[in-house]
C-alpha atoms as a PDB file:
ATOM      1  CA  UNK A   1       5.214-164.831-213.029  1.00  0.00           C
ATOM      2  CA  UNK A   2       3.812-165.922-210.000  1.00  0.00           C
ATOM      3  CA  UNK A   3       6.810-165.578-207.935  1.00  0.00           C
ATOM      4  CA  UNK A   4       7.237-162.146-209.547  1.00  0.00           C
ATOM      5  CA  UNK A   5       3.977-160.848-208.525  1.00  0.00           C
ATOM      6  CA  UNK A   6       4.716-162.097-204.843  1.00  0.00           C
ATOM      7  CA  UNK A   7       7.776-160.315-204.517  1.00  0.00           C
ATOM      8  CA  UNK A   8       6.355-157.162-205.721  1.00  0.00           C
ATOM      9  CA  UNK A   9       3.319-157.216-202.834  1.00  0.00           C
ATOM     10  CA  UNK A  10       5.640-157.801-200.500  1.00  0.00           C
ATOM     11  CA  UNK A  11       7.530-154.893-201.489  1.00  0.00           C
ATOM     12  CA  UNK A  12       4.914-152.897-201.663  1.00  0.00           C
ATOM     13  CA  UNK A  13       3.752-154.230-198.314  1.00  0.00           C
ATOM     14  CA  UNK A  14       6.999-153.382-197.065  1.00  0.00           C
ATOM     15  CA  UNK A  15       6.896-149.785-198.082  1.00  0.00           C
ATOM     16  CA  UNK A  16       3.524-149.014-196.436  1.00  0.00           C
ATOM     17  CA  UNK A  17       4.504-150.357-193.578  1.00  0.00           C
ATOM     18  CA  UNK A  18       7.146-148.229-193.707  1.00  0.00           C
ATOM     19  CA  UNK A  19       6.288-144.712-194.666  1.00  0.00           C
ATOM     20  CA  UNK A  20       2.943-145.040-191.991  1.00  0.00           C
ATOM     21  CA  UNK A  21       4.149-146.784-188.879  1.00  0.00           C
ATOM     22  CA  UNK A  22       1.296-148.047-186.307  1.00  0.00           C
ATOM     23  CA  UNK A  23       0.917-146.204-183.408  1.00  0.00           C
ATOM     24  CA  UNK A  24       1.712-147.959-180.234  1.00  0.00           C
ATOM     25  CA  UNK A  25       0.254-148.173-176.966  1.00  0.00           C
ATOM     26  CA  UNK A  26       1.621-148.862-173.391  1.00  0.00           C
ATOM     27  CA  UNK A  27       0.451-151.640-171.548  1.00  0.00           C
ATOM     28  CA  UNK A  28      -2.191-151.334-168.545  1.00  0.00           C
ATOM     29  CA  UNK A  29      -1.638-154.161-166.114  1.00  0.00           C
ATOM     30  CA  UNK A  30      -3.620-151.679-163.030  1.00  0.00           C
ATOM     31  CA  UNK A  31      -7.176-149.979-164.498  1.00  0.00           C
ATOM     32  CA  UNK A  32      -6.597-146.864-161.930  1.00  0.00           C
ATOM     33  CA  UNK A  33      -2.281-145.740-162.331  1.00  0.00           C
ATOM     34  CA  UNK A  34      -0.061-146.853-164.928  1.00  0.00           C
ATOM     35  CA  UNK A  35       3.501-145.140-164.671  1.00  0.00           C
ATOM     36  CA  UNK A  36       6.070-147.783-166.488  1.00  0.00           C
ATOM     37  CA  UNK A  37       8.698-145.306-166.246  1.00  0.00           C
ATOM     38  CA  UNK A  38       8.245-144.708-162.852  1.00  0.00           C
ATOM     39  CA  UNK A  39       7.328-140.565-162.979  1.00  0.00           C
ATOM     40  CA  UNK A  40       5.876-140.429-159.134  1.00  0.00           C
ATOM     41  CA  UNK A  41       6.896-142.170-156.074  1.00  0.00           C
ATOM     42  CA  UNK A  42       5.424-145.753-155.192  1.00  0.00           C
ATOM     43  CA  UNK A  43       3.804-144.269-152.758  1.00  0.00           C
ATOM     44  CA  UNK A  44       1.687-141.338-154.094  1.00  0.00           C
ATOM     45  CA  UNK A  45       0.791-143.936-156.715  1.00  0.00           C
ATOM     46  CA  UNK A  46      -0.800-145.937-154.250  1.00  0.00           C
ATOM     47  CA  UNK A  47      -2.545-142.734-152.682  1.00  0.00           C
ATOM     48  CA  UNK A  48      -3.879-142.187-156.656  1.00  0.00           C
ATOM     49  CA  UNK A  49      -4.955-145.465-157.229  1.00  0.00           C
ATOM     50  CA  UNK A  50      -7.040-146.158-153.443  1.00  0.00           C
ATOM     51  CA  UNK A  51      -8.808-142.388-154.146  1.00  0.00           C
ATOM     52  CA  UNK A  52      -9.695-143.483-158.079  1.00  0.00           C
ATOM     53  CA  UNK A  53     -10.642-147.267-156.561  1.00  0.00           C
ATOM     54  CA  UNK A  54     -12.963-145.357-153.734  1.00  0.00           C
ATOM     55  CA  UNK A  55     -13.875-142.987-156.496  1.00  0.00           C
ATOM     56  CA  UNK A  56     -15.292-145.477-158.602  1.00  0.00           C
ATOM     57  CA  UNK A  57     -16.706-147.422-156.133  1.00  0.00           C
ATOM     58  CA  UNK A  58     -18.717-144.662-155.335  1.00  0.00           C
ATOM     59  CA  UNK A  59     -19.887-143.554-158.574  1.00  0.00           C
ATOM     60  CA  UNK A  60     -19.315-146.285-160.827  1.00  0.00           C
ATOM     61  CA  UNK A  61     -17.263-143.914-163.200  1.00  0.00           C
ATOM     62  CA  UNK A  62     -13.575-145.374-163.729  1.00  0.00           C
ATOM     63  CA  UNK A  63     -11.011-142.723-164.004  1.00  0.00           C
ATOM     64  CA  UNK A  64      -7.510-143.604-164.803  1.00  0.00           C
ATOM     65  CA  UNK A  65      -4.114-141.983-165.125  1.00  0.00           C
ATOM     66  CA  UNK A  66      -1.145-142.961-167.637  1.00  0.00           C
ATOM     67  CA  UNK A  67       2.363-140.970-166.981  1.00  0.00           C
ATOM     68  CA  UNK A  68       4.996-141.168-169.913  1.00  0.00           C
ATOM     69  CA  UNK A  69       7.849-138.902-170.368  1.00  0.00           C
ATOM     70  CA  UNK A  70       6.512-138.353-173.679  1.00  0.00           C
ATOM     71  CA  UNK A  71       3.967-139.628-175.545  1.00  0.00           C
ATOM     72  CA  UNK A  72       5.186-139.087-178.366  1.00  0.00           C
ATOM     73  CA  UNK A  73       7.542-142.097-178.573  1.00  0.00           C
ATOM     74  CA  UNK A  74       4.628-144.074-178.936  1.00  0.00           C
ATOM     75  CA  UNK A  75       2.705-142.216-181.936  1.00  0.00           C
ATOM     76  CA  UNK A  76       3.044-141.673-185.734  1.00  0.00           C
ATOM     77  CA  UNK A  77       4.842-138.747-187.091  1.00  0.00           C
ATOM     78  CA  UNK A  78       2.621-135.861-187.384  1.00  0.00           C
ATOM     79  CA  UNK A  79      -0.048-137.761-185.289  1.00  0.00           C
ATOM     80  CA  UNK A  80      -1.836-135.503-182.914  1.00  0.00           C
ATOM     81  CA  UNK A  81      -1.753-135.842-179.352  1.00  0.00           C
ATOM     82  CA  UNK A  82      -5.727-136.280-179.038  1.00  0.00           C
ATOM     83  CA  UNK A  83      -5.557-138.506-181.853  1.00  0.00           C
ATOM     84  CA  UNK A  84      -3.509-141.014-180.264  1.00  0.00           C
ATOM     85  CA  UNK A  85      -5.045-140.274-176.653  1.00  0.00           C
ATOM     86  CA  UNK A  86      -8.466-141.194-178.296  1.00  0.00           C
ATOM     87  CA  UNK A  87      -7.095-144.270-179.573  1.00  0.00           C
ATOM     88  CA  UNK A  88      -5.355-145.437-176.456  1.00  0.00           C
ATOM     89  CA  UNK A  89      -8.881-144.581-174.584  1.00  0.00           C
ATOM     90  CA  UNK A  90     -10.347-146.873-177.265  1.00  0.00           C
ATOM     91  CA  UNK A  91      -7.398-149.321-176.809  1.00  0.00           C
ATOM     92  CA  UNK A  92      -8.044-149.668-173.227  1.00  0.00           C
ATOM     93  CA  UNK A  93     -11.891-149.712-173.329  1.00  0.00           C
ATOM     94  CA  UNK A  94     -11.685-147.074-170.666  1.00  0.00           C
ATOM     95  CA  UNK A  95     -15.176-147.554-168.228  1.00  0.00           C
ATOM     96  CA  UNK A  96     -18.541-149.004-168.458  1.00  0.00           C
ATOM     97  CA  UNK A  97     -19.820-150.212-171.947  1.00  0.00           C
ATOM     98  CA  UNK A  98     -23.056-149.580-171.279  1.00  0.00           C
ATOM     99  CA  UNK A  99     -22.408-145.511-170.115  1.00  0.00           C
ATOM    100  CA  UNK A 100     -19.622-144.556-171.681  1.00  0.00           C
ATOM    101  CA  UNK A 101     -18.758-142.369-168.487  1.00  0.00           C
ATOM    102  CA  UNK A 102     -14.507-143.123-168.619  1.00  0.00           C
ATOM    103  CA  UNK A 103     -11.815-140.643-168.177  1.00  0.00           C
ATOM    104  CA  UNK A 104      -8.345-140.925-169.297  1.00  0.00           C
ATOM    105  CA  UNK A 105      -5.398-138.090-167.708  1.00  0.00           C
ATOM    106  CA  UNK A 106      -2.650-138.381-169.641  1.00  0.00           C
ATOM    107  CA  UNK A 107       0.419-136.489-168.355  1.00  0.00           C
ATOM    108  CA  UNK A 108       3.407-136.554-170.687  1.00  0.00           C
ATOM    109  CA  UNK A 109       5.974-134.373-168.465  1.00  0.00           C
ATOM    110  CA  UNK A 110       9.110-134.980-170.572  1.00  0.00           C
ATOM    111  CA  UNK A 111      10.838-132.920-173.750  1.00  0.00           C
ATOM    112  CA  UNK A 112      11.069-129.509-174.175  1.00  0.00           C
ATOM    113  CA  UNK A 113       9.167-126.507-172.245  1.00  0.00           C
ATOM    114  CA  UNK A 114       5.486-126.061-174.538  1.00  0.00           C
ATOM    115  CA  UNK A 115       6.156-129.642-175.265  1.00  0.00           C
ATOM    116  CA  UNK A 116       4.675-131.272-172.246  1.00  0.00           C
ATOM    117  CA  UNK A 117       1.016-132.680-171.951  1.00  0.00           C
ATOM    118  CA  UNK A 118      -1.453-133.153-170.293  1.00  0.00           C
ATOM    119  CA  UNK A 119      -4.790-134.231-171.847  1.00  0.00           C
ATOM    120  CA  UNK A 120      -8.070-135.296-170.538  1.00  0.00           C
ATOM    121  CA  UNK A 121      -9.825-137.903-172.754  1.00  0.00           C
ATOM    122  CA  UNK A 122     -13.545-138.000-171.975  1.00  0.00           C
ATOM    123  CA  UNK A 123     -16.086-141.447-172.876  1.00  0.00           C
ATOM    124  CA  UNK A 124     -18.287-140.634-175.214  1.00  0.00           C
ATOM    125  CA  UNK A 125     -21.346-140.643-173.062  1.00  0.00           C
ATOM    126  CA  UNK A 126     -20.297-136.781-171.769  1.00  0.00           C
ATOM    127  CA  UNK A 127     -21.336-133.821-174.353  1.00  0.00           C
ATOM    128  CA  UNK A 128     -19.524-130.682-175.490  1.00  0.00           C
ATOM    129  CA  UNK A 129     -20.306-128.943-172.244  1.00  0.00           C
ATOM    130  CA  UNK A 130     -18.286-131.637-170.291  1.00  0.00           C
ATOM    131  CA  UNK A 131     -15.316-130.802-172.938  1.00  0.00           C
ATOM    132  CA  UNK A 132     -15.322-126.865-172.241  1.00  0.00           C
ATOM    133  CA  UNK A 133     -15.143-128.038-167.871  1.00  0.00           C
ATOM    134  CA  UNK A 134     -12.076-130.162-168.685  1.00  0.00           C
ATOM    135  CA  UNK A 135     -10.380-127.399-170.878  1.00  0.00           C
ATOM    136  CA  UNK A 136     -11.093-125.231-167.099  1.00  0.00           C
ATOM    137  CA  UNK A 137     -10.196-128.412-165.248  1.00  0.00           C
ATOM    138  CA  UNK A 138      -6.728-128.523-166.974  1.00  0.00           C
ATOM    139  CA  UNK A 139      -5.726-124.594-166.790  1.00  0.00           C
ATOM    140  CA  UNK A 140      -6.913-124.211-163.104  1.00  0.00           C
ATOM    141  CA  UNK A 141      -6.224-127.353-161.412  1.00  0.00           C
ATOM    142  CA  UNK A 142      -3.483-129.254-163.790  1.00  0.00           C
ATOM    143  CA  UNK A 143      -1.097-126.778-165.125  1.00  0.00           C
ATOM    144  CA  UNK A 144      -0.225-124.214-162.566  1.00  0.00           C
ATOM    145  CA  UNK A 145       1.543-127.403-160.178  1.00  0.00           C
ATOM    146  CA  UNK A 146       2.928-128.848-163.226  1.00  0.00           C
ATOM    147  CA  UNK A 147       4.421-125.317-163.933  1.00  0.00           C
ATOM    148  CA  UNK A 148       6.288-125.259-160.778  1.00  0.00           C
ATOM    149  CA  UNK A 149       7.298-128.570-161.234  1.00  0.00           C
ATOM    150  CA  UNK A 150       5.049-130.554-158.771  1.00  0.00           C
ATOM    151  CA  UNK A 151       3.795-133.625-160.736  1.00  0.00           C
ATOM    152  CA  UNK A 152       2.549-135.128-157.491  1.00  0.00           C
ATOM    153  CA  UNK A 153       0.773-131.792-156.429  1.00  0.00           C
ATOM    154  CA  UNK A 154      -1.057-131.207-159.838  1.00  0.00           C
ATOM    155  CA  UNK A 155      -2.077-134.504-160.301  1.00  0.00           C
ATOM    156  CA  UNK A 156      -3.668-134.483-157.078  1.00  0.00           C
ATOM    157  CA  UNK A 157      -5.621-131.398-157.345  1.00  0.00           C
ATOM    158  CA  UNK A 158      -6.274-131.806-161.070  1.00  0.00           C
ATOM    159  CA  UNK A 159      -7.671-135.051-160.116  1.00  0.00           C
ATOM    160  CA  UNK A 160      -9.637-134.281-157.237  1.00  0.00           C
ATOM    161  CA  UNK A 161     -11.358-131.407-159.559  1.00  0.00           C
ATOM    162  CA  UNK A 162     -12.167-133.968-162.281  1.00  0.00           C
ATOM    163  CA  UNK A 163     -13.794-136.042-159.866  1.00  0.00           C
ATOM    164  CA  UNK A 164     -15.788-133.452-158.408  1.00  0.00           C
ATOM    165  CA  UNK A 165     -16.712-131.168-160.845  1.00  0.00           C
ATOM    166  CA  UNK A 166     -16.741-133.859-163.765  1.00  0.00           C
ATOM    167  CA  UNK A 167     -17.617-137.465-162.804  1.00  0.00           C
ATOM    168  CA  UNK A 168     -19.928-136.793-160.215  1.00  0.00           C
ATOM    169  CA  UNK A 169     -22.277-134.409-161.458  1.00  0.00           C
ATOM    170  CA  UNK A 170     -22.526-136.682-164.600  1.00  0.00           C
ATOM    171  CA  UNK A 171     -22.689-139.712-162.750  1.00  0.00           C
ATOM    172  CA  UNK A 172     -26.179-138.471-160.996  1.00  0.00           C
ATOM    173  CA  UNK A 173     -27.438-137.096-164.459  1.00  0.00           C
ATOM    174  CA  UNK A 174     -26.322-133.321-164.516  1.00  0.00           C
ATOM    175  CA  UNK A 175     -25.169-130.891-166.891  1.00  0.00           C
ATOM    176  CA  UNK A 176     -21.973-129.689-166.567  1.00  0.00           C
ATOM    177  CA  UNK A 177     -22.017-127.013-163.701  1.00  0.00           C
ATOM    178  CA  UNK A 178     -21.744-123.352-164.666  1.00  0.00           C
ATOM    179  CA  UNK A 179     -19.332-121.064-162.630  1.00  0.00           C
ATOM    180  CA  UNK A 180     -20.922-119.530-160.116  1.00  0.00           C
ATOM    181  CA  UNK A 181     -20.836-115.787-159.503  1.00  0.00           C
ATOM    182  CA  UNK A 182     -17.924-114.290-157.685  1.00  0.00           C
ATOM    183  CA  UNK A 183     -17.857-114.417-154.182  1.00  0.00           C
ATOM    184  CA  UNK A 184     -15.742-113.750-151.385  1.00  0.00           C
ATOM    185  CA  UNK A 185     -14.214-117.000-151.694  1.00  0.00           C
ATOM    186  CA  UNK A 186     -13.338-116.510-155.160  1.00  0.00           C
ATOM    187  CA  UNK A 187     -11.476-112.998-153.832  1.00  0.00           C
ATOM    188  CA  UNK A 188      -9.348-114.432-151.708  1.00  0.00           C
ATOM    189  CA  UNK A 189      -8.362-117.727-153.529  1.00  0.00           C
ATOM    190  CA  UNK A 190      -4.952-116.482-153.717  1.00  0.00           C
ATOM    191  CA  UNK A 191      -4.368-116.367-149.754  1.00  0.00           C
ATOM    192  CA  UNK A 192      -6.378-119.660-149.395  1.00  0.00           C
ATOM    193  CA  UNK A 193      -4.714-121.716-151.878  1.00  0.00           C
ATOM    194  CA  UNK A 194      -2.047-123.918-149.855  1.00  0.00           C
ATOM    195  CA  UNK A 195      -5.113-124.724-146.930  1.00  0.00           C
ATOM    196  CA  UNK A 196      -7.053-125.779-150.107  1.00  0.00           C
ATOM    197  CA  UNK A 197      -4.257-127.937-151.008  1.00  0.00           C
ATOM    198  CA  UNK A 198      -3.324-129.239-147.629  1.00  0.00           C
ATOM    199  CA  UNK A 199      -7.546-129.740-147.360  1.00  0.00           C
ATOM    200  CA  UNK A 200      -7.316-132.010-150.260  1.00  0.00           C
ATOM    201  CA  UNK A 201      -4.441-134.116-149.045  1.00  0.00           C
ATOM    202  CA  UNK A 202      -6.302-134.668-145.913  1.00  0.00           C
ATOM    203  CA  UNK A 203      -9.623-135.751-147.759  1.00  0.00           C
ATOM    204  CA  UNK A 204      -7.300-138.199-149.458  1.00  0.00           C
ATOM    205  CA  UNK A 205      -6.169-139.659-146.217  1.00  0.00           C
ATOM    206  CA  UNK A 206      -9.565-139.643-143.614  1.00  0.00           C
ATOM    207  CA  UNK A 207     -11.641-140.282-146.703  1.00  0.00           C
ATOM    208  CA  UNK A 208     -15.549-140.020-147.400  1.00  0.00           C
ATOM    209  CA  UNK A 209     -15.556-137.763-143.952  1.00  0.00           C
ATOM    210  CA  UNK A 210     -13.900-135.098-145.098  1.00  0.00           C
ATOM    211  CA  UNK A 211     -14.880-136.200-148.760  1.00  0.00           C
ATOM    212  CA  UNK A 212     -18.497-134.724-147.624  1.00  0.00           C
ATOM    213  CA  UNK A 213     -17.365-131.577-146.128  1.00  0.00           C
ATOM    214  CA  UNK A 214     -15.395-130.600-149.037  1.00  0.00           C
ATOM    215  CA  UNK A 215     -18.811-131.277-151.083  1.00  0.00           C
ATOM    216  CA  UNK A 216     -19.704-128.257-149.753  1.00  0.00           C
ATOM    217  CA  UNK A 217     -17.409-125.820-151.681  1.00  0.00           C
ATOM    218  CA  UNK A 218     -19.070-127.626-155.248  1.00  0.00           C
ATOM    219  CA  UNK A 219     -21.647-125.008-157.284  1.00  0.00           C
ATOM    220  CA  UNK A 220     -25.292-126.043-157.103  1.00  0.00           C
ATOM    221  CA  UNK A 221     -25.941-127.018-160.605  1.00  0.00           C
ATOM    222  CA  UNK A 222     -29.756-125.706-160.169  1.00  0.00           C
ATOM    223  CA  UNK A 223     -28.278-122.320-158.509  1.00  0.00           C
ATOM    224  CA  UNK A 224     -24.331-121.991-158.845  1.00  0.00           C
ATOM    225  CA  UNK A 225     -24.007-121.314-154.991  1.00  0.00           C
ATOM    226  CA  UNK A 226     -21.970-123.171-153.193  1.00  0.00           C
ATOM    227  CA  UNK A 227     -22.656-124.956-149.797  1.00  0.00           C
ATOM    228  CA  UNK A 228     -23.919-128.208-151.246  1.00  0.00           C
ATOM    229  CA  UNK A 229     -24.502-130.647-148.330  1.00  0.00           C
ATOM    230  CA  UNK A 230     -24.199-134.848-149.097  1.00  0.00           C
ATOM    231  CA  UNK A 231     -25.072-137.572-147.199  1.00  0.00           C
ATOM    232  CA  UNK A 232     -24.866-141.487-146.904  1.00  0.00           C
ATOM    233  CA  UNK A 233     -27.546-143.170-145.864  1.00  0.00           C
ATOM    234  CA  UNK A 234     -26.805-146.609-145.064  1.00  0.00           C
ATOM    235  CA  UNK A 235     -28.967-150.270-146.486  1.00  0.00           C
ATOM    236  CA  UNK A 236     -32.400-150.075-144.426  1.00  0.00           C
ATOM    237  CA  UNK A 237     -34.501-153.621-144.458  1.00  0.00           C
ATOM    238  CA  UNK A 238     -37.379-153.528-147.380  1.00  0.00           C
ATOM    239  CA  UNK A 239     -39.772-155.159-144.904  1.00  0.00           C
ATOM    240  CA  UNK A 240     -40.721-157.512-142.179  1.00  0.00           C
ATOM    241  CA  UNK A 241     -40.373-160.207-144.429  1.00  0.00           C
ATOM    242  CA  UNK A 242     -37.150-162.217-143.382  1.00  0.00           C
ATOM    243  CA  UNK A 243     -36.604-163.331-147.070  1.00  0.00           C
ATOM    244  CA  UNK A 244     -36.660-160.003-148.615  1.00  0.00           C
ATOM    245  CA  UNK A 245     -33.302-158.216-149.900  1.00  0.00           C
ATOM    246  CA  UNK A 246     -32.145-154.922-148.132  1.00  0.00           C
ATOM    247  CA  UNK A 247     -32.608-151.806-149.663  1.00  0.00           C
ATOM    248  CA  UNK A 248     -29.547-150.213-150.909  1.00  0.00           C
ATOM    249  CA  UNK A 249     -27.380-147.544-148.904  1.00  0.00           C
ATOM    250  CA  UNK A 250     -28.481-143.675-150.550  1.00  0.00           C
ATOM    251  CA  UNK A 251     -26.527-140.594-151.569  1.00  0.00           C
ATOM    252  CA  UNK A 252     -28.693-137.922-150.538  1.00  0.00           C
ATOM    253  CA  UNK A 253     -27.336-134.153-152.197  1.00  0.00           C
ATOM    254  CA  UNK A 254     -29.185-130.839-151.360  1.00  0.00           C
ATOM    255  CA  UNK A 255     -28.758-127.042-151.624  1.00  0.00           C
ATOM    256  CA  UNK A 256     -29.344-124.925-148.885  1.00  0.00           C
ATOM    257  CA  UNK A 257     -30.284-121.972-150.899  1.00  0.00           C
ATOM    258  CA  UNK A 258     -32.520-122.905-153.453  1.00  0.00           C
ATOM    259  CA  UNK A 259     -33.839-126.514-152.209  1.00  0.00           C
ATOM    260  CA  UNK A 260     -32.483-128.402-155.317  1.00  0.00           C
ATOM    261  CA  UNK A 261     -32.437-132.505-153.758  1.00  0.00           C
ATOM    262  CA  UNK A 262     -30.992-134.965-155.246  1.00  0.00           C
ATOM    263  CA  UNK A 263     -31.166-138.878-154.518  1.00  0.00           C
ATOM    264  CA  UNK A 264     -29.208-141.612-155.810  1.00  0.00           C
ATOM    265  CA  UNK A 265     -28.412-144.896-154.911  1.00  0.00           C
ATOM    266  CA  UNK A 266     -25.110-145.826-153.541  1.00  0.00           C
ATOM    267  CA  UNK A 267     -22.463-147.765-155.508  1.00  0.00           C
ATOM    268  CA  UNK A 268     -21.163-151.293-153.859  1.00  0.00           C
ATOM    269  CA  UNK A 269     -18.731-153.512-154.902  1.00  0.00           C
ATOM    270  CA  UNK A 270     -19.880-156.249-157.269  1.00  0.00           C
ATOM    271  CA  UNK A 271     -23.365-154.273-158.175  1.00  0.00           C
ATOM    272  CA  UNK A 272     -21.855-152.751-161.567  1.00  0.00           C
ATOM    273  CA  UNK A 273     -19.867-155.538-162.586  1.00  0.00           C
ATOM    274  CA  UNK A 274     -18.667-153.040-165.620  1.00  0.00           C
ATOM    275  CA  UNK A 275     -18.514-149.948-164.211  1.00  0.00           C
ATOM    276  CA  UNK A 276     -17.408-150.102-160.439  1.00  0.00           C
ATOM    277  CA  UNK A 277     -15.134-153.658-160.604  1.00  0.00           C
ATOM    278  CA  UNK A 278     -11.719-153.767-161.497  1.00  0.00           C
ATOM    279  CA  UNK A 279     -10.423-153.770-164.607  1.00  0.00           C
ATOM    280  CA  UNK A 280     -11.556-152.152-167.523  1.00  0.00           C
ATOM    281  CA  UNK A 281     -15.468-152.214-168.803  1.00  0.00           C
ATOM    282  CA  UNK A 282     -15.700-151.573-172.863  1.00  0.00           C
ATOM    283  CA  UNK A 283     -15.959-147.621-172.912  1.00  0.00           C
ATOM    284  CA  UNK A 284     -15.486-146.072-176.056  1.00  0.00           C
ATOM    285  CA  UNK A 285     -14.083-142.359-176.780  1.00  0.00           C
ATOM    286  CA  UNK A 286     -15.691-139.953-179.357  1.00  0.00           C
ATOM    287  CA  UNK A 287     -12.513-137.894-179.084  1.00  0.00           C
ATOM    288  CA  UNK A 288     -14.065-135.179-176.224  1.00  0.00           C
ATOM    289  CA  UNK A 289     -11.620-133.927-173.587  1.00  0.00           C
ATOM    290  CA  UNK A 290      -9.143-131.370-173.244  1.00  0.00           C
ATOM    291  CA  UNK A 291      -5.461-130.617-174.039  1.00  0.00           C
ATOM    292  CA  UNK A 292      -2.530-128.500-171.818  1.00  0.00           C
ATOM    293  CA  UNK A 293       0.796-127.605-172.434  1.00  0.00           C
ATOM    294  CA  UNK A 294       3.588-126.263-170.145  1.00  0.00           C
END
């Protein structure tokens, strides 16, 4: 009877395991790229992964990229792809435990046209406003590379606009900014687009530099004009005293139109041993974000 009964759970063990399947997950050996199959060059993963280090460094918010060919090799039938995406982000612990500030880009380029994906997964520390920038973030600065089959070229500028209009603004405590009226600038974005591109590559190669001139084209959040001006102010000595620490190095942002000032201080290595050191820091996903198909 005994052996009878024992036979029969692990039957019915058996069959669970087989009609529901657990989901899988790659493996992340580097907290900033992972591309097992090899999607991009070596190379422009190195450019990624020195801008997201730099990034992070800066801000303490880790953002990291995973390219599949399709993620669906890796998830249960009829599993959604924020389902697993949310999972994964949980999987990975994806930035600082005690912030929840992470972002996951998923970009799932393989299988048929409508079929590929890319999804932002956002920590849960960002609210719903955050959600309805990334679903912009993904349509604007994502897709229309990935539609003319640039990988390299959408991940950089999808990238670059998740870092500025997404991390950083919640990294010094702001909503998520509102689009500004139209302008000029907004008129001609069609002539301007490949000097906005080539821009971009540049900021990726003379670094913080050029990083604060192109601060300038981000919407005040207190005014939605752009021309926001940043600056690093380096550690100062606290006082005469030859025993006392330095004082931190400052990022100072301000808006020439409507005197909105912000002050923060600046990120070092080692002084957020779970947000801005390598590796991953125990962020948790609540599932916000936002999904794109080509």
């Amino acid at each position: 009877m005994t052996r009878c009964a024992a036979l029969l759970a692990f039957l019915f063990a058996a069959l669970l395991a087989t009609a529901s399947p657990a989901a899988r997950f790659p493996e992340s050996p580097d907290s900033y790229v992972a591309d097992p199959a090899g999607l991009i060059p070596a190379a422009d993963q190195e450019k990624i992964r020195a801008t997201l280090d730099s990034f992070r460094r800066e801000t303490g918010v880790q953002l990291t990229v995973l390219l599949i060919p399709d993620w669906r090799d890796w998830a249960d039938p009829g599993q959604s792809v924020e389902d697993w995406t949310t999972a994964l982000f949980n999987r990975w612990n994806v930035g600082a435990s005690n912030r929840n500030d992470g972002i996951l880009a998923l970009v799932s380029p393989g299988g048929d046209p409508g079929q590929r994906v890319v999804r932002l997964e956002l920590g849960a520390g960002y609210d719903a406003s955050y959600s309805a920038l990334a679903a912009e973030v993904v349509q604007q600065d994502f897709l229309p590379a990935f539609k003319a089959g640039d990988l390299v070229g959408g991940l950089t500028s999808g990238l670059q606009a998740v870092m500025d209009q997404i991390g950083r603004p919640h990294s010094l405590g702001l909503p998520a900014p509102k689009e500004p009226p139209k302008s000029w600038m907004d008129r001609l974005f069609p002539w301007v687009f490949g000097a906005v591109v080539a821009f971009i590559v540049g900021q990726m190669i003379f670094g913080r530099l050029v990083g604060d001139w192109a601060f300038r084209l981000t919407p005040c959040p207190q005014c939605g004009q752009r021309g926001m001006h940043r600056e690093h102010v380096g550690p100062q000595e606290a006082s005469a005293d030859p025993n006392a620490a330095p004082l931190p190095g400052r990022i100072i942002t301000s808006c020439p139109h409507c005197g909105y000032r912000s002050e923060r201080v600046a990120m070092r290595g080692g002084d957020r041993s779970d947000s801005s050191g390598p590796g991953f820091g125990g962020g948790r996903s609540s599932g916000g974000g936002a999904t794109g198909r080509w």
